[in-house]
N, C-alpha and C. Protein backbone atom coordinates (compact mmCIF):
# COMPACT_ATOMS: atom_id res chain seq x y z
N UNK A 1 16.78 -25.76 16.32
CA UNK A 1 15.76 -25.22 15.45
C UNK A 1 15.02 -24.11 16.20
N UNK A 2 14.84 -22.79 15.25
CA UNK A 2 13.58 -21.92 15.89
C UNK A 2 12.46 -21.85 16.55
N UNK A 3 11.83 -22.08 18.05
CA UNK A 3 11.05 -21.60 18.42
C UNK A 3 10.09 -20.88 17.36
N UNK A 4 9.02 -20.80 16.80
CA UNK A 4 8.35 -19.49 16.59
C UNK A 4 6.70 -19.26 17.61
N UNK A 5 6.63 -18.07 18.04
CA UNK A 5 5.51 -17.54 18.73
C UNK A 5 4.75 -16.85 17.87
N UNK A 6 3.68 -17.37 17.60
CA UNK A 6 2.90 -16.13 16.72
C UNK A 6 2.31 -14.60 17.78
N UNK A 7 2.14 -13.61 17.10
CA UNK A 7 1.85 -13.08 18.12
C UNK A 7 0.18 -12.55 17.93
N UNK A 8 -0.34 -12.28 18.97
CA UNK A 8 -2.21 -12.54 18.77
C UNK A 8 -2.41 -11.47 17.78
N UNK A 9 -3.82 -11.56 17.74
CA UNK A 9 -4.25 -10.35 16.16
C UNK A 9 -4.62 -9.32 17.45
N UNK A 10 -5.07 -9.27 18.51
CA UNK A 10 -4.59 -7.54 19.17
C UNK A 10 -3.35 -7.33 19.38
N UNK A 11 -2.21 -8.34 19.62
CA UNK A 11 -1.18 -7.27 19.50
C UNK A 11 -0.69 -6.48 18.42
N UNK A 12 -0.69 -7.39 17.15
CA UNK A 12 -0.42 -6.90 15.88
C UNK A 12 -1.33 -5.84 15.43
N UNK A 13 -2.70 -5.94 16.03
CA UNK A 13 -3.30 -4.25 15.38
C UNK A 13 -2.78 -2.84 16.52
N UNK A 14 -2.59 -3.52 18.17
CA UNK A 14 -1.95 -2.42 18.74
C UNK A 14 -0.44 -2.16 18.13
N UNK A 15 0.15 -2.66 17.35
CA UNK A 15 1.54 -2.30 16.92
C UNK A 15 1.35 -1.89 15.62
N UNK A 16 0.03 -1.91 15.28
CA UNK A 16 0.01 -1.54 13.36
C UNK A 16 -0.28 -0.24 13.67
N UNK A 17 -1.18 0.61 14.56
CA UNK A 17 -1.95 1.31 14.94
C UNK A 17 -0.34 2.17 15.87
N UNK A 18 0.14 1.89 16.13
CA UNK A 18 0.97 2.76 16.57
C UNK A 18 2.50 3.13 15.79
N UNK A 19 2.19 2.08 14.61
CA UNK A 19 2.89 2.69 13.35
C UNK A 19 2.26 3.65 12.62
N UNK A 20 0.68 3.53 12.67
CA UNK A 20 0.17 4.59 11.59
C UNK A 20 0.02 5.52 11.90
N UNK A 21 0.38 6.09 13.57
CA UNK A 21 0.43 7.02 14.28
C UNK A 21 1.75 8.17 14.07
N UNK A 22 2.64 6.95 13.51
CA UNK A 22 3.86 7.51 12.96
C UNK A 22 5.95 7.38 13.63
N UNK A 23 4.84 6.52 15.11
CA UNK A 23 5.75 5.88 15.35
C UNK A 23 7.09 5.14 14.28
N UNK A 24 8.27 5.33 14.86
CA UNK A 24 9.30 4.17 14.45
C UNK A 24 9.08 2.78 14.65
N UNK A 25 9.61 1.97 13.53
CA UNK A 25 9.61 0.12 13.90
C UNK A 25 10.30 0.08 15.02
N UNK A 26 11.36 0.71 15.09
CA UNK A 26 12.98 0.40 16.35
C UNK A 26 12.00 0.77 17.93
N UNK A 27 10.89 1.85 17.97
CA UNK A 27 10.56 2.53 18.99
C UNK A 27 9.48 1.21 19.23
N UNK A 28 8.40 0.90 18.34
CA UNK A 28 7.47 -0.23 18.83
C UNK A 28 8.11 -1.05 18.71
N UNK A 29 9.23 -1.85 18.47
CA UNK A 29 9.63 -3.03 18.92
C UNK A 29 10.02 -3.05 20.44
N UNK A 30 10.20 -1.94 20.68
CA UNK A 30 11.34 -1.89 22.23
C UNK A 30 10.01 -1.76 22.88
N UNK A 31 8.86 -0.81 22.67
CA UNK A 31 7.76 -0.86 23.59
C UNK A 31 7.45 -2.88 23.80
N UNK A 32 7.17 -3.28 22.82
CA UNK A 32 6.33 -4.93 23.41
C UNK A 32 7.61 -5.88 23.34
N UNK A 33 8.79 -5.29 23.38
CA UNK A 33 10.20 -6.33 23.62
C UNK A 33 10.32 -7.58 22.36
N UNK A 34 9.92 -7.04 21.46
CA UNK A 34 9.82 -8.24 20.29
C UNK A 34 11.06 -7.86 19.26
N UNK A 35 11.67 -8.51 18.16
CA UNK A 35 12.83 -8.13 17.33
C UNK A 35 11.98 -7.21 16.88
N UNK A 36 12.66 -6.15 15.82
CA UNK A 36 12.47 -5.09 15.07
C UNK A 36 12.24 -5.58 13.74
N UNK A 37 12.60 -6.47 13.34
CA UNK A 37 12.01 -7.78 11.78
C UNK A 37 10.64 -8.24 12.54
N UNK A 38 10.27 -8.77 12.99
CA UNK A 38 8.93 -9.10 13.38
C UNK A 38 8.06 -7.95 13.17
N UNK A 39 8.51 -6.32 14.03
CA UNK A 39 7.68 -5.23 13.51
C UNK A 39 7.46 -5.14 12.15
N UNK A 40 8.94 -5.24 11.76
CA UNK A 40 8.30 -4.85 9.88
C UNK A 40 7.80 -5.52 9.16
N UNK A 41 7.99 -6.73 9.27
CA UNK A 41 7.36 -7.71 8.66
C UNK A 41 5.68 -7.24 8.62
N UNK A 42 5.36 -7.50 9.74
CA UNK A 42 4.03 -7.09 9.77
C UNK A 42 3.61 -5.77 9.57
N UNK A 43 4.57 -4.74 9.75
CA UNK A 43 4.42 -3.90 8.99
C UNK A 43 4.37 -3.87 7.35
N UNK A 44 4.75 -4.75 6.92
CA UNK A 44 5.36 -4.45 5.29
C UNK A 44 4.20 -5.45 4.62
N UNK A 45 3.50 -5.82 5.52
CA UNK A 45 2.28 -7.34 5.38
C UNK A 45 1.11 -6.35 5.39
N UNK A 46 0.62 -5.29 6.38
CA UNK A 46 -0.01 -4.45 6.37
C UNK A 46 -0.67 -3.48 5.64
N UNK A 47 0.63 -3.26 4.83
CA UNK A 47 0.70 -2.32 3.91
C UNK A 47 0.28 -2.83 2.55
N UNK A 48 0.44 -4.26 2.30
CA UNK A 48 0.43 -4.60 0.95
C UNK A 48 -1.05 -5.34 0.95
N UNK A 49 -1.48 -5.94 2.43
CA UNK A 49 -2.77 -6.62 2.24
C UNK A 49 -4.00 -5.89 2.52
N UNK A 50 -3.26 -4.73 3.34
CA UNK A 50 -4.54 -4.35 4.16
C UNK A 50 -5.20 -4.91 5.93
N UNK A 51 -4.42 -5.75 5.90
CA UNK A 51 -4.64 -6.03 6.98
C UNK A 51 -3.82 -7.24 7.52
N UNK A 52 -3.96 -7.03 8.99
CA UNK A 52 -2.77 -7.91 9.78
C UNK A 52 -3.25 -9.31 10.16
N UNK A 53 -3.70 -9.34 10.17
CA UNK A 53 -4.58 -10.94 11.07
C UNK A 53 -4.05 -11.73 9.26
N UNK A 54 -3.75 -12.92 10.32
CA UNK A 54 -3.20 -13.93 9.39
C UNK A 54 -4.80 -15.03 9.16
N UNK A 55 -5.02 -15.77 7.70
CA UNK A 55 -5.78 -16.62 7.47
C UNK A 55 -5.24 -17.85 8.17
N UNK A 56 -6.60 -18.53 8.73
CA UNK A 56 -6.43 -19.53 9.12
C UNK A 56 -6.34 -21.23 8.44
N UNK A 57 -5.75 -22.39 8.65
CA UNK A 57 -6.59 -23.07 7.77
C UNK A 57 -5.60 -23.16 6.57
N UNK A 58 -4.32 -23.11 6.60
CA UNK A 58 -3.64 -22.84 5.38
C UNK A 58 -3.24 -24.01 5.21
N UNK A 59 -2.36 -24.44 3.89
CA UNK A 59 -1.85 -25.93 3.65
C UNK A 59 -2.33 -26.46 2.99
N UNK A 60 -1.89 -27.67 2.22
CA UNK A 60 -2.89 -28.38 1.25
C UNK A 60 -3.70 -28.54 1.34
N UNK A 61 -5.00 -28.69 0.93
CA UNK A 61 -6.18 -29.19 1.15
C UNK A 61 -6.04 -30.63 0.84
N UNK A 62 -7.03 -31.63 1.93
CA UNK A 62 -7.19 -32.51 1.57
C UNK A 62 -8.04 -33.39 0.74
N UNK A 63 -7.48 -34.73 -0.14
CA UNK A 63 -8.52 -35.35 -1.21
C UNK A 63 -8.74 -35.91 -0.66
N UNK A 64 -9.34 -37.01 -1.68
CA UNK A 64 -9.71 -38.50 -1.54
C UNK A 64 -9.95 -38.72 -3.13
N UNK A 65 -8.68 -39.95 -2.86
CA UNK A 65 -8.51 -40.29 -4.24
C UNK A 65 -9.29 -42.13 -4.44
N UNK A 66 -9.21 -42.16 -5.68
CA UNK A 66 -10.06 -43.73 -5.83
C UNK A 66 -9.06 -44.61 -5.23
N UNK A 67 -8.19 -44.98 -4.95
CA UNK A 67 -7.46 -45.49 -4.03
C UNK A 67 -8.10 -45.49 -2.29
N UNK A 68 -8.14 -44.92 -2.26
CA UNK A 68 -8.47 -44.53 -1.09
C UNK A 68 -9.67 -45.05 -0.50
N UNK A 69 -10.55 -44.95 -1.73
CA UNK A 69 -12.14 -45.24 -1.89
C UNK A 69 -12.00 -47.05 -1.58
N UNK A 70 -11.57 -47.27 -2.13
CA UNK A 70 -11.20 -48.90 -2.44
C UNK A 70 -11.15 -49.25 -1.12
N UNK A 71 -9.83 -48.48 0.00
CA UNK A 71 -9.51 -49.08 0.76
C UNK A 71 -10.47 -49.49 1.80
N UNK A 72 -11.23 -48.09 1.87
CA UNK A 72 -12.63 -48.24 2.66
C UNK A 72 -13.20 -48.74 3.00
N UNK A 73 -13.62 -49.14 1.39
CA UNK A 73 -14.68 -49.84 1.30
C UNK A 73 -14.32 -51.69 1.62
N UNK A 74 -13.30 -51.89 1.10
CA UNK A 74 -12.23 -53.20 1.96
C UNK A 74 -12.58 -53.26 3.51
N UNK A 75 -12.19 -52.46 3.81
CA UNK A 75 -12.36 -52.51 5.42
C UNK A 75 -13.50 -52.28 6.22
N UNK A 76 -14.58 -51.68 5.14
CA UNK A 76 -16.10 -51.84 5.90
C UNK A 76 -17.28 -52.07 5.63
């Protein structure tokens, strides 16, 4: 299975920032040694959100269902 490394929110604005400069994806990937899909990605994430930094905190949120409540209260 894949390894994944996220990579920090300064590297991703020093690599967004040297795309909007006009740099190539192929040229900043080889500068910070990362695949050339990782550049675009976040390149192509950039472009559509506005910005690179990923939200934190993602995933279901958690309930509490009356089940749950019950059990609780059973046990304390």
């Amino acid at each position: 299975m894949a390894r994944r490394n996220h990579l920090d929110d300064f590297t991703l604005g020093r690599m967004i920032g040297k795309l909007e400069e006009g740099r190539t994806v192929t040229s900043v990937a080889a500068e910070f040694g990362i695949n050339k899909s990782v550049v675009s990605r976040a390149w192509k994430a950039f472009q559509t959100t506005g910005t690179a930094v990923r939200k934190v905190g993602g995933g279901h949120p958690r309930t509490t269902n009356a089940g749950d409540v019950i059990l609780q209260a059973k046990r304390g």
